[in-house]
Protein backbone atom coordinates (compact mmCIF):
# COMPACT_ATOMS: atom_id res chain seq x y z
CA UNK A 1 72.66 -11.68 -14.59
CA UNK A 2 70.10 -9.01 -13.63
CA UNK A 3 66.46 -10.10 -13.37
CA UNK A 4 64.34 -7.28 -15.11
CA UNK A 5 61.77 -6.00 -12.90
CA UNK A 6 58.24 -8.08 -14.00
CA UNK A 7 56.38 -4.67 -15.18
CA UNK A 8 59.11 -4.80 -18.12
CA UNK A 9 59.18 -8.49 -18.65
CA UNK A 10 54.68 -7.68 -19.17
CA UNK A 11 55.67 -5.26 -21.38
CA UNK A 12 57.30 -7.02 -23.70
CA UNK A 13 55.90 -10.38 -23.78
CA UNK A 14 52.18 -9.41 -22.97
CA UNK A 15 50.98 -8.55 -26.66
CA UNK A 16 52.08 -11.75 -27.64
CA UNK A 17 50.84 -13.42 -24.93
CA UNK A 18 47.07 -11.73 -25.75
CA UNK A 19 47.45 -12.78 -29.49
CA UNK A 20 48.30 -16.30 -28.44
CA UNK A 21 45.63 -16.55 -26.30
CA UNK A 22 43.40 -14.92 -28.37
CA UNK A 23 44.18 -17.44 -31.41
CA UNK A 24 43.77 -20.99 -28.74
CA UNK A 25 40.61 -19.32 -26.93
CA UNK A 26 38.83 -16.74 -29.36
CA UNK A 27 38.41 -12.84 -28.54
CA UNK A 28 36.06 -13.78 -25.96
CA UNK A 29 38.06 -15.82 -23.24
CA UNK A 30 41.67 -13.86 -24.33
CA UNK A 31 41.59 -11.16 -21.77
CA UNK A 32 40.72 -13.17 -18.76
CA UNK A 33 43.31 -15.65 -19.87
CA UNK A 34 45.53 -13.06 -20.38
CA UNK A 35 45.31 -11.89 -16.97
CA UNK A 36 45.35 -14.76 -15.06
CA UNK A 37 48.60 -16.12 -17.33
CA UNK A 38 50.09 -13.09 -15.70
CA UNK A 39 48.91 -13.33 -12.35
CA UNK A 40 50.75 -16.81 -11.90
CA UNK A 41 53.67 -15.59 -14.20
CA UNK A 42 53.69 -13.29 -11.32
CA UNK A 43 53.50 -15.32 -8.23
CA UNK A 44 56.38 -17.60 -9.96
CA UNK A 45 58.93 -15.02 -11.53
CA UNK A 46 60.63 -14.76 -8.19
CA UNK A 47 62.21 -18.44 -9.13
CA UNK A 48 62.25 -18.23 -12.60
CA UNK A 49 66.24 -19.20 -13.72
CA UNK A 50 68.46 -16.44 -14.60
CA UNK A 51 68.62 -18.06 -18.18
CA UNK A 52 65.16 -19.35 -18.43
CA UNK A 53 63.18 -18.18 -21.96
CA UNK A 54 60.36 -16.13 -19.90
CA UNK A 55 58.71 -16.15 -23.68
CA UNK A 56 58.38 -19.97 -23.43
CA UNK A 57 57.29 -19.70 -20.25
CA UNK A 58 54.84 -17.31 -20.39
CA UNK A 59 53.47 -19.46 -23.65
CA UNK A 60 53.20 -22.68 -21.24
CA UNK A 61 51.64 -20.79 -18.61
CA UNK A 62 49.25 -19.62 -21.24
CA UNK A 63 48.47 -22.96 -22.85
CA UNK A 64 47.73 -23.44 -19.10
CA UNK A 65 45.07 -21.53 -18.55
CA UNK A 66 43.47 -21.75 -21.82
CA UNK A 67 43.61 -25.49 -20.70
CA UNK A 68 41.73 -24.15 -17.39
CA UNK A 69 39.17 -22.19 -19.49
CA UNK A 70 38.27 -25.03 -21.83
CA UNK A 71 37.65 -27.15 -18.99
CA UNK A 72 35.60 -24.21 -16.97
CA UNK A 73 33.48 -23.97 -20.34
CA UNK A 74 32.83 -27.85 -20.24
CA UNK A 75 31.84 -27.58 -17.01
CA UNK A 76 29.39 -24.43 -17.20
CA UNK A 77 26.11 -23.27 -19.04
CA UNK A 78 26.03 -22.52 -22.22
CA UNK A 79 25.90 -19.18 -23.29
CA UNK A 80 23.08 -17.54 -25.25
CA UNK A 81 23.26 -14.15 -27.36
CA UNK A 82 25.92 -12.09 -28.71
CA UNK A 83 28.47 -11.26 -26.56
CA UNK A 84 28.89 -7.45 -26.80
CA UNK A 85 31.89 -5.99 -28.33
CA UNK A 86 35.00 -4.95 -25.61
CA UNK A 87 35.42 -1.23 -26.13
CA UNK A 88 39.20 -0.64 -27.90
CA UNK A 89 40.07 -4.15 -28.56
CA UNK A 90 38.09 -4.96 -31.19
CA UNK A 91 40.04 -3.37 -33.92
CA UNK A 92 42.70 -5.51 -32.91
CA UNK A 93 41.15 -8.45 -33.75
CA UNK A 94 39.90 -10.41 -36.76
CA UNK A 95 36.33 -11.79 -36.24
CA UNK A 96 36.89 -14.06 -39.65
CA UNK A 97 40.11 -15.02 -38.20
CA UNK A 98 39.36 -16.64 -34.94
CA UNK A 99 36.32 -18.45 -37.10
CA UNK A 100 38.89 -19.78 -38.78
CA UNK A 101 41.16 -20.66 -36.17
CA UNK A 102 38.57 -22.06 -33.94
CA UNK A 103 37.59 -24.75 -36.85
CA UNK A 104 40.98 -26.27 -36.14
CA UNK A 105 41.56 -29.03 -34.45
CA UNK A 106 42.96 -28.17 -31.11
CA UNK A 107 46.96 -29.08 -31.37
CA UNK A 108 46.82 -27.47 -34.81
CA UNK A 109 45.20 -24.07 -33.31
CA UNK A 110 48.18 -24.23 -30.53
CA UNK A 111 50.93 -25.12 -32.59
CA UNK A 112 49.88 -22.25 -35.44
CA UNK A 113 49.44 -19.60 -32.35
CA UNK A 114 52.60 -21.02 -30.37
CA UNK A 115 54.88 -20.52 -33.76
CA UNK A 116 53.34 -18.08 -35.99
CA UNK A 117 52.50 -15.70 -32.71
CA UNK A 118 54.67 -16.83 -30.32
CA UNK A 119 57.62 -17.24 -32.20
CA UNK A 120 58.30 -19.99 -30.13
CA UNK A 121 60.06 -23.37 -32.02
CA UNK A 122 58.87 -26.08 -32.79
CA UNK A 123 60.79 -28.30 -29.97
CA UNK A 124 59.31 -25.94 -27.27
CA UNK A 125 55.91 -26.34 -28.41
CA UNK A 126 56.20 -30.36 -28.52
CA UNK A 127 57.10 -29.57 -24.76
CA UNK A 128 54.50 -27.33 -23.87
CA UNK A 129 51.68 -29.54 -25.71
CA UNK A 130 53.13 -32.95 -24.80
CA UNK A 131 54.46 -34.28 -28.12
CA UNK A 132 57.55 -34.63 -30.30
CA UNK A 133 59.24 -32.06 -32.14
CA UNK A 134 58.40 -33.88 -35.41
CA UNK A 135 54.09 -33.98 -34.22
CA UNK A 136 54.29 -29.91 -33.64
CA UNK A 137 55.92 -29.07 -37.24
CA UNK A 138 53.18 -31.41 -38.82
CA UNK A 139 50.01 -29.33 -36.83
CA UNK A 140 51.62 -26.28 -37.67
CA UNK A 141 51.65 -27.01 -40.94
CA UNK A 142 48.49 -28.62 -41.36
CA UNK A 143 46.78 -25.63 -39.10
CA UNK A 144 48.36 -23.10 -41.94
CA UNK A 145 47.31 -25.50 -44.56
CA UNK A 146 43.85 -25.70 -43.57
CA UNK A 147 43.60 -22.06 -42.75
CA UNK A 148 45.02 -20.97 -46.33
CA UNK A 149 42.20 -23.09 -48.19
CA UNK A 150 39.50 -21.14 -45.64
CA UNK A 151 40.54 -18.36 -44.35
CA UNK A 152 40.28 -15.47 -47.18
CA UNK A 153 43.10 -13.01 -46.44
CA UNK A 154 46.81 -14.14 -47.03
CA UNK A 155 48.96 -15.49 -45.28
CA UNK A 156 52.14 -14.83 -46.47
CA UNK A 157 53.56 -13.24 -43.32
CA UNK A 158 53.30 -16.67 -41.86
CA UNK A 159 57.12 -18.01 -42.02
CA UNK A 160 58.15 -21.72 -40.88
């Protein structure tokens, strides 16, 4: 099997990486996550299995480093003011959206941003957040549960 070179394999996988990140962290902490999900995606493709799902493992690097961030944000001061809007992203994202989001508990957030964004299923998600199969379908579906009863714009693309 040929290994496609990792500019391609960014390509493809990094808007969905960005919009999973940006759905666990917020708009705020997405980019940096972003790039630092690559940067060890990077380091480690060299030994990444011929037949390894890069998508699922670009997802549990992410849910890595969003772990990282959470922690670093724990640790640090809090911050104070608006934080100023990133020039050419923030048409991409919903404001009312990641409110929404970020009132989830955090397995539901993951497991709505690891299936809805990702596309990932349901038995690689129990793997990535440490549960069972059965635990991830029940968060997703509670996160999209909770989300349609506050978040105001439909959700019908959502699919299970």
């Amino acid at each position: 099997m040929i290994v496609k070179p990792f500019e391609q394999v960014v390509a493809e996988h990094g808007p969905m990486v960005l919009r999973v990140c940006r759905a666990v962290l917020g708009p705020a902490d997405a980019e940096d996550a972003w790039s630092e999900t690559f940067l060890s995606a990077l380091k480690a493709y060299p030994e990444l299995p011929a037949d390894a799902n890069v998508q699922a493992w670009l997802v549990t690097i992410a849910h890595r480093k969003a772990i990282d961030v959470t922690r670093a944000q724990a640790r640090g001061p809090v911050p104070v003011g608006e934080v100023p809007d990133r020039p050419g992203r923030a048409e991409e994202w919903d404001g009312d959206l990641w409110s929404a989001l970020a009132k989830l508990p955090d397995k539901q957030r993951a497991a709505v941003a690891y299936h809805y964004l990702a596309g990932l299923p349901y038995r690689e998600i129990a793997e990535i957040t440490g549960g069972t199969t059965d635990a991830a379908r029940r968060a997703a579906a509670d996160g999209v549960k909770a989300l349609r009863a506050t978040y105001p714009v439909s959700l019908e693309g959502a699919h299970s």
